[in-house]
Protein backbone atom coordinates (compact mmCIF):
# COMPACT_ATOMS: atom_id res chain seq x y z
CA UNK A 1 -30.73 78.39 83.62
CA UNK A 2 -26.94 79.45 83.07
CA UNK A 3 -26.27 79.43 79.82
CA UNK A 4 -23.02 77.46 78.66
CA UNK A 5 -19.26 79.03 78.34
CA UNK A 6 -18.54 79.57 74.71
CA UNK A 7 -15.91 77.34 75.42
CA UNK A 8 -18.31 74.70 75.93
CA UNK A 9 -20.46 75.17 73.23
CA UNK A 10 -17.85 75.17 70.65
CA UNK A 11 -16.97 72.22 72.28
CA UNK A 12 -20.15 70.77 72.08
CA UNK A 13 -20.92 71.74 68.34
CA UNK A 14 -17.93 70.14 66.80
CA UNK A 15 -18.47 66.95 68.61
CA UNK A 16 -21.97 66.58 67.41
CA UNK A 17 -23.54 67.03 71.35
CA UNK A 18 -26.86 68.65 69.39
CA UNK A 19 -28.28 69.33 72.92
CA UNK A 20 -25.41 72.02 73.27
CA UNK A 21 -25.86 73.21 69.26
CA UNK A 22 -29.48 74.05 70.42
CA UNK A 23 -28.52 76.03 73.53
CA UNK A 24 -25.76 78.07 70.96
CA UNK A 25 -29.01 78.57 68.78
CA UNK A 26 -31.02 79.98 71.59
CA UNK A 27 -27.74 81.99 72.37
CA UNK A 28 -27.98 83.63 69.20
CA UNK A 29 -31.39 84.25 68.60
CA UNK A 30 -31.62 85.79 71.94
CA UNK A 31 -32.23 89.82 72.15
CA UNK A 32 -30.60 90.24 75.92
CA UNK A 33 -27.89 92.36 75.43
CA UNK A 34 -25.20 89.80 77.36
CA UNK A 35 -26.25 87.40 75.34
CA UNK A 36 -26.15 89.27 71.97
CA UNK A 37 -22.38 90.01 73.34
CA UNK A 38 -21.41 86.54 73.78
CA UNK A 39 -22.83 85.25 70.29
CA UNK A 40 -20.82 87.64 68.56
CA UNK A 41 -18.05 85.73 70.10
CA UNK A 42 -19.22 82.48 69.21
CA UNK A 43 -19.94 83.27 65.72
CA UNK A 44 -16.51 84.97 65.61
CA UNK A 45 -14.83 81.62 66.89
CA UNK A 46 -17.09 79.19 64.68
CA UNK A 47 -16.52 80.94 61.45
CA UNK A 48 -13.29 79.10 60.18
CA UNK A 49 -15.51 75.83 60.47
CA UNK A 50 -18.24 77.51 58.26
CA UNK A 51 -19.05 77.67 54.77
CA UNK A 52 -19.24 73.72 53.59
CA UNK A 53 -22.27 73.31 53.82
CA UNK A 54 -25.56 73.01 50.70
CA UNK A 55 -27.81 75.82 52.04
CA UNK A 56 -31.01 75.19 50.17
CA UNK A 57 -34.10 77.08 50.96
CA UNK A 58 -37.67 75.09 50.40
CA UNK A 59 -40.75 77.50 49.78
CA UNK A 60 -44.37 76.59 48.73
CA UNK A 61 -47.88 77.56 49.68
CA UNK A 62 -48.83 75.81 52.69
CA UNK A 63 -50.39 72.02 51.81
CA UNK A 64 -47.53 71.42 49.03
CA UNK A 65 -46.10 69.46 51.79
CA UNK A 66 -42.73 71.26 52.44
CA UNK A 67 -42.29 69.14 55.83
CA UNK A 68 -43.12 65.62 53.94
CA UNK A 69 -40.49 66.75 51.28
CA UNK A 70 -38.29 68.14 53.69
CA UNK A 71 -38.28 64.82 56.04
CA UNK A 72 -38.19 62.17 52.99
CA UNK A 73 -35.15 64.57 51.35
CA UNK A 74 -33.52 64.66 54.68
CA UNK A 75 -33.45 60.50 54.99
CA UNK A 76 -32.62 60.11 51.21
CA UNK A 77 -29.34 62.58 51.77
CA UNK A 78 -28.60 60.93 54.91
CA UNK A 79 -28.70 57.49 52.92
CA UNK A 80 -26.10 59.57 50.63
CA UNK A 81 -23.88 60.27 54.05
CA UNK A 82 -25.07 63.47 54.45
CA UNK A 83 -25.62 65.24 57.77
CA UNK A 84 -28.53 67.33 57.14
CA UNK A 85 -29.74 69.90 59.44
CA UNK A 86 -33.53 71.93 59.08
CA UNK A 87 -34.18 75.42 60.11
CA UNK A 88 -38.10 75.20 60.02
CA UNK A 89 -39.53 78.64 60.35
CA UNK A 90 -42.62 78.90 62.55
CA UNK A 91 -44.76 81.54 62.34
CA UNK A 92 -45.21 83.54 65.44
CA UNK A 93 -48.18 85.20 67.17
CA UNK A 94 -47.75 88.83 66.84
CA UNK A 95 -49.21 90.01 69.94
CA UNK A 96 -47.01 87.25 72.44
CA UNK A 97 -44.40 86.31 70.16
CA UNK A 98 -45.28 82.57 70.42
CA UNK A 99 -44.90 79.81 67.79
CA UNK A 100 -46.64 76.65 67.57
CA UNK A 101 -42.90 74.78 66.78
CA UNK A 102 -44.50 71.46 65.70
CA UNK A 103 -41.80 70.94 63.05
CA UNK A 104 -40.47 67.78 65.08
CA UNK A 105 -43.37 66.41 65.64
CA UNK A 106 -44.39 66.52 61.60
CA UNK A 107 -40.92 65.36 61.33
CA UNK A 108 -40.68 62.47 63.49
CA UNK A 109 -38.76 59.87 61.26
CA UNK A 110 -35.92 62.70 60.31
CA UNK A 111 -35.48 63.21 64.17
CA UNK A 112 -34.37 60.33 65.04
CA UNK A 113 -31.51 60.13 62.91
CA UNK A 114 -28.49 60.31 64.36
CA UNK A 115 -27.36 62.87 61.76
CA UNK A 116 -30.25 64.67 61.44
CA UNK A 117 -31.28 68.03 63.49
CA UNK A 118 -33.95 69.95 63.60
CA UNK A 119 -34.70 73.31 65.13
CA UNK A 120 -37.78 75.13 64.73
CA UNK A 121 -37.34 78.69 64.99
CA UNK A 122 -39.79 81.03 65.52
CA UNK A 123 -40.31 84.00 63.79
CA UNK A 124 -41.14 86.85 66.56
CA UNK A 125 -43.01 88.80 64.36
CA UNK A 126 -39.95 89.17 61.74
CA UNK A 127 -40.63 90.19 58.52
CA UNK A 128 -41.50 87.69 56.30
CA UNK A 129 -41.59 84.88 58.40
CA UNK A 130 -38.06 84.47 58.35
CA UNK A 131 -36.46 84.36 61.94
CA UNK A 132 -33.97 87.17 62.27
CA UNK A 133 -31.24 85.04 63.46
CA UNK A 134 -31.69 82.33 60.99
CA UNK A 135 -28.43 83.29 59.03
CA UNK A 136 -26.48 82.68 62.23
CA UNK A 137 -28.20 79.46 62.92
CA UNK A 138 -27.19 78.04 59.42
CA UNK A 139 -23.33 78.55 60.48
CA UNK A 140 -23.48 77.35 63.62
CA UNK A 141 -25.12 74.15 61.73
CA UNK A 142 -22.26 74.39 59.65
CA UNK A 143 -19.49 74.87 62.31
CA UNK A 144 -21.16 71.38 64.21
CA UNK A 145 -20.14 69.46 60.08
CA UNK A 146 -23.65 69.56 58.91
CA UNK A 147 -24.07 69.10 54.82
CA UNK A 148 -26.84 70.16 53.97
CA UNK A 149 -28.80 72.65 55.66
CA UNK A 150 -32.88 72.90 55.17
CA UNK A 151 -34.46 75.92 55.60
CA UNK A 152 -38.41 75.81 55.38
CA UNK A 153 -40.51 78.97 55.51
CA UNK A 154 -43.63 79.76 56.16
CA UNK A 155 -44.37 80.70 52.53
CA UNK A 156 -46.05 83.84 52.98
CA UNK A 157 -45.40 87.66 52.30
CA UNK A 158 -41.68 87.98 51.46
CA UNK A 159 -40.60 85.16 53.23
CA UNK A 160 -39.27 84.10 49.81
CA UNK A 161 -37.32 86.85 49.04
CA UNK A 162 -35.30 86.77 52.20
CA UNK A 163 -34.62 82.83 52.37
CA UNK A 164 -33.39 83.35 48.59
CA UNK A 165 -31.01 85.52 50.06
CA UNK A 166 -29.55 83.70 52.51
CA UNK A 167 -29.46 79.82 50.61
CA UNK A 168 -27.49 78.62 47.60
CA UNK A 169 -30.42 76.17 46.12
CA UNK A 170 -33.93 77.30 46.06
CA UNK A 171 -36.61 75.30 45.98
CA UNK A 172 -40.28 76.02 44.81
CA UNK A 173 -42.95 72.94 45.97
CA UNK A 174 -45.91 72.73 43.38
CA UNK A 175 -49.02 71.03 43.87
CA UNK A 176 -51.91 70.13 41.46
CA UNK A 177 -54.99 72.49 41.74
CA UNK A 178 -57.53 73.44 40.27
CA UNK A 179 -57.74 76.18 37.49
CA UNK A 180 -55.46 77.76 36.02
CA UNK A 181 -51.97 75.89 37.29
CA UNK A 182 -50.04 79.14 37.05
CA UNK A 183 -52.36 81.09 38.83
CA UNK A 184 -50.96 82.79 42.54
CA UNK A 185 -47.41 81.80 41.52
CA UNK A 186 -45.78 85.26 41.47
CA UNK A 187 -43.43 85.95 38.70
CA UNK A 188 -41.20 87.14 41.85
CA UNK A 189 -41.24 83.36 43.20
CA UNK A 190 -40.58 82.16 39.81
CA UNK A 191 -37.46 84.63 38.66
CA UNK A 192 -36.25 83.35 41.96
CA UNK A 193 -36.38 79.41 41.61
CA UNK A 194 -33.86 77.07 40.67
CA UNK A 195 -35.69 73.96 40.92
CA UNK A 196 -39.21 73.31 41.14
CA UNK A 197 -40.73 70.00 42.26
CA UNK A 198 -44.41 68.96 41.30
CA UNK A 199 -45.49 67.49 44.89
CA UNK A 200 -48.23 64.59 45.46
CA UNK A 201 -48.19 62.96 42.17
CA UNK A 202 -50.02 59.80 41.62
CA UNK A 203 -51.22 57.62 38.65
CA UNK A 204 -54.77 59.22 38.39
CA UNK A 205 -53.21 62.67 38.21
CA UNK A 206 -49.67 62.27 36.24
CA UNK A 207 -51.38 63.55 33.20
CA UNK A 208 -52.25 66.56 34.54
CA UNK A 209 -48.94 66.52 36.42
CA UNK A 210 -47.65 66.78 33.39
CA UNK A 211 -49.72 69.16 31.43
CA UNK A 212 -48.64 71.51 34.69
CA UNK A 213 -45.05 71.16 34.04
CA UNK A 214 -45.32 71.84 30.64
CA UNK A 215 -47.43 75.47 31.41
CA UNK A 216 -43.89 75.83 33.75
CA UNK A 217 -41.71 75.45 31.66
CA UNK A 218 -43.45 77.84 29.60
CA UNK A 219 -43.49 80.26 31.81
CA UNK A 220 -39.90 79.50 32.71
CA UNK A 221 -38.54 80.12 28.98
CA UNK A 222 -40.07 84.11 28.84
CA UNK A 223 -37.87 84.79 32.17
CA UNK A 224 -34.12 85.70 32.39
CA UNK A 225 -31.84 82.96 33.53
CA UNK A 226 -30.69 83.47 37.31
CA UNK A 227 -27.57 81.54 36.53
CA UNK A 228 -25.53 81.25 33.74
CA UNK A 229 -26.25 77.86 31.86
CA UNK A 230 -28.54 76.93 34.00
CA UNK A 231 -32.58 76.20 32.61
CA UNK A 232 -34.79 75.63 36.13
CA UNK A 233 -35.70 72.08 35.76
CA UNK A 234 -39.34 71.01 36.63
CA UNK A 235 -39.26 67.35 38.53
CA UNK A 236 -42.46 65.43 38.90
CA UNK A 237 -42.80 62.80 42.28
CA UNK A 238 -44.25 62.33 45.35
CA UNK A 239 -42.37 63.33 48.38
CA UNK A 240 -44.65 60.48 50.52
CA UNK A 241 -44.10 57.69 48.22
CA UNK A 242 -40.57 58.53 47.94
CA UNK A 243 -40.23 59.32 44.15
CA UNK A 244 -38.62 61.61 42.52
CA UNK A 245 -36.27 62.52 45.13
CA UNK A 246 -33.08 61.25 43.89
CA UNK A 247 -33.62 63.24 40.67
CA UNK A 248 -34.33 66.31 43.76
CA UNK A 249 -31.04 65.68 44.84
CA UNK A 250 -28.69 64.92 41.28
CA UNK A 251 -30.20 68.04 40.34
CA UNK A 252 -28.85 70.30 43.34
CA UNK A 253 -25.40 68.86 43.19
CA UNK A 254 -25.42 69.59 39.31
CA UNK A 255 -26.78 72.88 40.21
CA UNK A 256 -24.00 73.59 43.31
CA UNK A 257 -21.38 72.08 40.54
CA UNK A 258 -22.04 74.87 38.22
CA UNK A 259 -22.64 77.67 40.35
CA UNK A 260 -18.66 76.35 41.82
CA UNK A 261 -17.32 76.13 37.86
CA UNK A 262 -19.18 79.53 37.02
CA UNK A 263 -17.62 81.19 39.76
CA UNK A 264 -21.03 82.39 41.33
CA UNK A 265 -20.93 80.53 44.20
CA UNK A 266 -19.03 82.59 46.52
CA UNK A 267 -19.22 85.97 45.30
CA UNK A 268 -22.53 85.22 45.58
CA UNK A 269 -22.25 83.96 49.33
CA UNK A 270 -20.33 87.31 49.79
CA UNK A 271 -23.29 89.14 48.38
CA UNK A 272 -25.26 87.36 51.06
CA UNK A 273 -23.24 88.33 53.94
CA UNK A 274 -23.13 91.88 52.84
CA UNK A 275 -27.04 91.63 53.40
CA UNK A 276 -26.48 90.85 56.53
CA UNK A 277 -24.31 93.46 57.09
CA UNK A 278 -27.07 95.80 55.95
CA UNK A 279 -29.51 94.26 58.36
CA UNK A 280 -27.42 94.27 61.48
CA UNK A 281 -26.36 98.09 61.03
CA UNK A 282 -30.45 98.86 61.00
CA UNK A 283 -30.61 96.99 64.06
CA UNK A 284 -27.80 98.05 65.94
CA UNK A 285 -28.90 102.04 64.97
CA UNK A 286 -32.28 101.70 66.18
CA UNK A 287 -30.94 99.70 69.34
CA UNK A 288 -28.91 102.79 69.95
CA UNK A 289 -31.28 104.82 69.32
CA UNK A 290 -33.38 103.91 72.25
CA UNK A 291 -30.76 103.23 74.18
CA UNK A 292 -29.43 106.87 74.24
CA UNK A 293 -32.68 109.25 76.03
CA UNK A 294 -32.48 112.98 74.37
CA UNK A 295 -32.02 110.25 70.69
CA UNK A 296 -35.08 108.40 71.86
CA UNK A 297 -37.23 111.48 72.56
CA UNK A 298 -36.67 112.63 69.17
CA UNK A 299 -37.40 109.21 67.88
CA UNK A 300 -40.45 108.95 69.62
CA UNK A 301 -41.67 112.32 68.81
CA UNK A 302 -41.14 111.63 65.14
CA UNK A 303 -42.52 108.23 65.17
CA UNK A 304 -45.58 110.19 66.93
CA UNK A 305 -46.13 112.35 64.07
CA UNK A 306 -45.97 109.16 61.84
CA UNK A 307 -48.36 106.78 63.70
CA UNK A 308 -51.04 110.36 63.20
CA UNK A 309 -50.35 110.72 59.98
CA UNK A 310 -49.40 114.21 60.56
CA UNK A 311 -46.78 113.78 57.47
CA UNK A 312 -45.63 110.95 55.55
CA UNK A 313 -44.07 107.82 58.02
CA UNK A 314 -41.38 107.68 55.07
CA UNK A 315 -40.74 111.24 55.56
CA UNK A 316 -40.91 111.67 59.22
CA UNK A 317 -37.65 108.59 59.00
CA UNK A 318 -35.81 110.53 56.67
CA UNK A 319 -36.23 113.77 59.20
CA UNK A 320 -34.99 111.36 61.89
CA UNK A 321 -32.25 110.27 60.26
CA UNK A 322 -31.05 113.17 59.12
CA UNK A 323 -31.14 115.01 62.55
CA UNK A 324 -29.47 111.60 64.15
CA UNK A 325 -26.34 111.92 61.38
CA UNK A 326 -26.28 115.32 61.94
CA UNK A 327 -25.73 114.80 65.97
């Protein structure tokens, strides 16, 4: 199928047509070199109509019910006249690069709202379980008016790390286990956080709902503060029974609100996009590399020597490197 002008996807985007905004998604997660050439152009035309939106990024191990949270969040900041848009990352199959992409199934009552959208992304075997192209998603959500944008990942390896890194809010989902109620939170996730939500709580387990928030706040008080003024507030609720959400949602704006009066919020947004900077100039340099045969030969020779251990793989790189600045 012919994929859309760019004319008619910017088209589409800014009046809300969310069958087009998913084509323009497709557009730019796509690795065929005429398309990567055309969603440059896009993203070059969209980006005066970017940069409004709440980008929060919603991590937890899996069962903490980051699509239940996600979907009752989504309705409550809708009821707020939001339009809130989800990036759900799906994990990928390594070997064929497919994805399950049941995000809108789990999320049935969220996709039907008129100003809700969802797109499941998968992750293609990217690093972390973050899709590679979910930066450029977010502003094309943006450029189509959307408020808030959602991004769920997969909550594994450093899947964390890299959604931090592209999202203003992020959000840690607890649950109630058993043990130790610190234990396999990494003091990574938690330097990280800037809200944490206690997920399923019910009467015959608020005591020990609280007795966990307590041990997080704790924990919480030994590490530095990621924002100025700000002390990482620990919410109890239930994202089922609809509780605790509004207190979700005060606490972001309060959070966006002081990031804005502290002056963090968009040098930090520039720190973000210099990231991606970073990323795309590894990606364009190995595209080139294999694009370009006597470069590629080398390459593959070196990556030879790597993949039999005949020297350090960090080493053989740095040979590579060197002899492909040198060139």
């Amino acid at each position: 199928m012919k994929t859309p002008s760019n004319q008619d996807l910017i088209k589409g985007i800014q009046s809300g047509d969310k069958r087009l905004l998913g084509k323009a998604i497709t557009l730019v997660e796509s690795k065929k070199e005429e398309h990567r050439a055309q969603a440059e152009e896009l993203l070059k035309e969209i980006l005066p109509f970017t940069g409004k939106s709440v980008r929060i990024g919603i991590t937890g191990v899996p069962g903490a019910g980051k699509s239940t949270f996600i979907e009752s969040f989504g309705k409550l900041a809708i009821q707020h006249g939001k339009k809130v848009a989800v990036l759900a990352i799906d994990p990928s199959s390594s070997l064929n690069k497919g994805s399950i992409l049941g995000d809108k199934t789990r999320m049935e009552e969220l996709a039907r709202e008129r100003n809700a959208f969802i797109r499941p992304s998968p992750t293609s075997g990217f690093l972390g379980g973050v899709a590679n192209a979910t930066f450029e998603s977010m502003l094309i959500c943006e450029a189509a008016g959307y408020d808030f944008i959602l991004i769920e990942t997969v909550g594994v390896g450093q899947s964390e790390v890299l959604v931090s890194d592209i999202t203003d809010v992020f959000l840690f989902l607890k649950i109630i286990g058993g043990g130790d109620e610190l234990q396999g939170i990494k003091r990574g996730i938690m330097e990280m956080v800037d809200l944490i939500f206690i997920n399923k709580v019910e009467e015959d387990n608020r005591l020990k709902a609280k007795n966990t928030k307590v041990e997080l706040m704790r924990a919480l008080h030994f590490l530095p503060s990621k924002e100025k003024n700000w002390k990482v507030p620990v919410l109890l609720g239930s994202a089922l029974n609809n509780t605790g959400l509004e207190e979700v949602y005060e606490k972001i704006q309060e959070f966006i609100d002081l990031k804005i009066s502290n002056h963090s919020f968009e040098e930090t947004r520039k720190k973000q996009a210099e990231k991606r900077f970073d990323y795309w100039v590894q990606e364009y340099i190995l595209q080139k590399t294999k694009s370009d045969k006597p470069t590629e030969n080398f390459y593959e020779e070196h990556k030879k020597n790597a993949s039999e251990l005949k020297s350090n793989p960090s080493t053989e790189a740095k040979i590579f490197v060197e002899k492909l600045i040198g060139r």
